[in-house]
N, C-alpha and C. Protein backbone atom coordinates (compact mmCIF):
# COMPACT_ATOMS: atom_id res chain seq x y z
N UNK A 1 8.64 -9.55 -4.23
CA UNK A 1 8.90 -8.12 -4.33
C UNK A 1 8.09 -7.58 -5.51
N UNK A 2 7.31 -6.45 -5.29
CA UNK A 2 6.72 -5.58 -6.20
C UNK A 2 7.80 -5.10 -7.44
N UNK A 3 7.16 -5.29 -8.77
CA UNK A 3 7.47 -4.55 -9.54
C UNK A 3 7.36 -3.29 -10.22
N UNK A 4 8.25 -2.32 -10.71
CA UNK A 4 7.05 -1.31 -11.17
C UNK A 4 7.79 -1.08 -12.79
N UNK A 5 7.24 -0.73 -13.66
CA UNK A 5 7.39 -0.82 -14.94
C UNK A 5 7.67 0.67 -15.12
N UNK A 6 8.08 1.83 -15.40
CA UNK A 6 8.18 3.02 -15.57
C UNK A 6 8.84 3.02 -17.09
N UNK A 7 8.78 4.40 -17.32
CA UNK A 7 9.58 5.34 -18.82
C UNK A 7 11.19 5.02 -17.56
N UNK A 8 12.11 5.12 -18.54
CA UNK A 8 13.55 5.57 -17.64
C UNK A 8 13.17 6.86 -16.90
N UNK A 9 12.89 8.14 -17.72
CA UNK A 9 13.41 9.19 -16.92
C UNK A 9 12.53 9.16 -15.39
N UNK A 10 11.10 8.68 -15.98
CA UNK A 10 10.59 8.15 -14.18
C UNK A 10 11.35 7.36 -13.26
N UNK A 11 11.50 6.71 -14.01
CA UNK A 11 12.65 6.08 -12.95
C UNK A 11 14.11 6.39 -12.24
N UNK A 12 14.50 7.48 -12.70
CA UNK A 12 15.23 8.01 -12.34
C UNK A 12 14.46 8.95 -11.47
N UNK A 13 13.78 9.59 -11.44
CA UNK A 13 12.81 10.58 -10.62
C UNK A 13 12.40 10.24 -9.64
N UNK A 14 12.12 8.90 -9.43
CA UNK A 14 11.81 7.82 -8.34
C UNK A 14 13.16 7.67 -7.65
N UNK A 15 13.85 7.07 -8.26
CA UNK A 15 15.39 6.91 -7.47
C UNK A 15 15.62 8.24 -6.44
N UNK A 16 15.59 9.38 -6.97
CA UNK A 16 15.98 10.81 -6.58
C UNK A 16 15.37 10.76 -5.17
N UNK A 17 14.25 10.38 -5.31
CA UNK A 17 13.07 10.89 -3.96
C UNK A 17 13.50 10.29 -2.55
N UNK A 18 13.14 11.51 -1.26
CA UNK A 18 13.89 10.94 -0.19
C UNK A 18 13.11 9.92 0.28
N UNK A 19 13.72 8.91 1.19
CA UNK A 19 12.72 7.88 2.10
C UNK A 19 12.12 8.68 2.79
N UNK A 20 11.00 7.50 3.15
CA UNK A 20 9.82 8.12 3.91
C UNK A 20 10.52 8.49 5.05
N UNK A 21 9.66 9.23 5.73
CA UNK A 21 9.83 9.91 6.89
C UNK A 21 8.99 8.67 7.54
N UNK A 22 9.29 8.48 9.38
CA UNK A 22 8.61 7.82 10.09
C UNK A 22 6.90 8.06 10.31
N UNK A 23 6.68 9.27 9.95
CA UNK A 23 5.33 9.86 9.98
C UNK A 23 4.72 9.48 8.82
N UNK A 24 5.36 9.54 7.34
CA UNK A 24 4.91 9.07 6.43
C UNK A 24 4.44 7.74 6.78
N UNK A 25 5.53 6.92 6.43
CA UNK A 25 5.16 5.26 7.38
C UNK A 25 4.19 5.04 8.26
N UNK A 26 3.79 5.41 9.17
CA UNK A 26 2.81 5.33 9.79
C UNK A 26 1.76 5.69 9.42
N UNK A 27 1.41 6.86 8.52
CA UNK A 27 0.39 7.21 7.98
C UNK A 27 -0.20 6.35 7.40
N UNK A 28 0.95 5.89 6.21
CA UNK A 28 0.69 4.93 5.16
C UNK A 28 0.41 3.57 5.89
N UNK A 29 0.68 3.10 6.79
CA UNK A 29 0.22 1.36 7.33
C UNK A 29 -1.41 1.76 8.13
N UNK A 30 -1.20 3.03 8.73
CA UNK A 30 -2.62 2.99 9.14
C UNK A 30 -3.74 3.14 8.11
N UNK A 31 -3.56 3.80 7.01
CA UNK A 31 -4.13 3.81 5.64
C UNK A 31 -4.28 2.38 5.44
N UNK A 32 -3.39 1.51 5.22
CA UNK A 32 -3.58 -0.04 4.83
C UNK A 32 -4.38 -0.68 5.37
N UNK A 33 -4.13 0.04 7.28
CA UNK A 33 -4.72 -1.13 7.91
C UNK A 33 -6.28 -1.19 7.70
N UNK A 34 -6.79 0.15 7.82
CA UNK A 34 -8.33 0.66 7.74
C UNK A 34 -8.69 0.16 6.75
N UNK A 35 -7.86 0.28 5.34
CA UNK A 35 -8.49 -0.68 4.42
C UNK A 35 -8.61 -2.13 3.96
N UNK A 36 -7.74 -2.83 5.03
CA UNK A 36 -7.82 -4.32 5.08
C UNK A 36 -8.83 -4.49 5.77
N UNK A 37 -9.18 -3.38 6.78
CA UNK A 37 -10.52 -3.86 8.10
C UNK A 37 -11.89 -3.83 6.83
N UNK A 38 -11.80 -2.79 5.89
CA UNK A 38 -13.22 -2.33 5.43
C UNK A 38 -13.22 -3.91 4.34
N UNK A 39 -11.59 -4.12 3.62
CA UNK A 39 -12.44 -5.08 2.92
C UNK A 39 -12.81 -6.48 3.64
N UNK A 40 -12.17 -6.80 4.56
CA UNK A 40 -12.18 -8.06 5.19
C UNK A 40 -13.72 -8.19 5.83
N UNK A 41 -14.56 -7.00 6.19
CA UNK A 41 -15.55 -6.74 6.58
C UNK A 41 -16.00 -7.31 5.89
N UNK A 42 -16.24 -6.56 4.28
CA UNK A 42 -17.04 -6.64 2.98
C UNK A 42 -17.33 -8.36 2.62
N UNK A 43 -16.07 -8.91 3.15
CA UNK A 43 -16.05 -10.57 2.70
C UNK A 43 -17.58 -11.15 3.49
N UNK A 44 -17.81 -12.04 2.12
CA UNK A 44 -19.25 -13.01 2.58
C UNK A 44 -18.79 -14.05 3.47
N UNK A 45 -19.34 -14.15 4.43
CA UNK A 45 -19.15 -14.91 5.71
C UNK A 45 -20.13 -16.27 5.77
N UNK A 46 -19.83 -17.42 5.30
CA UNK A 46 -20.34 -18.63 5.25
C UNK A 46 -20.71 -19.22 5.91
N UNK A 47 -21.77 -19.94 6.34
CA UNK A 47 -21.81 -20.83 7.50
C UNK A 47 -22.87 -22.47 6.96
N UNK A 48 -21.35 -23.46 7.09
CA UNK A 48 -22.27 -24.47 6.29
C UNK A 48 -22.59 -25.59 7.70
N UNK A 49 -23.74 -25.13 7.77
CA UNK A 49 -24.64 -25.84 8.76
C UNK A 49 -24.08 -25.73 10.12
């Protein structure tokens, strides 16, 4: 599990906030996914013999 280090009163400000919406969520994994494709791309691809 992720940690996050905040001031208290952020953290209380964080607590406050509603859950994502299902649209959020989806936004956000398709965001992830595009960027797992670009770096996984970026990876040097080896070929020993």
């Amino acid at each position: 599990m992720l940690q996050l280090v905040v001031h208290p009163d952020t953290a209380a400000k964080l607590a406050k906030l509603p859950p994502w919406t299902p649209e959020q969520q989806a936004r956000w994994d398709q965001m992830i996914d595009e960027k797992r494709k670009v770096y996984f791309a970026k990876r040097r691809h080896r070929q020993l013999c």
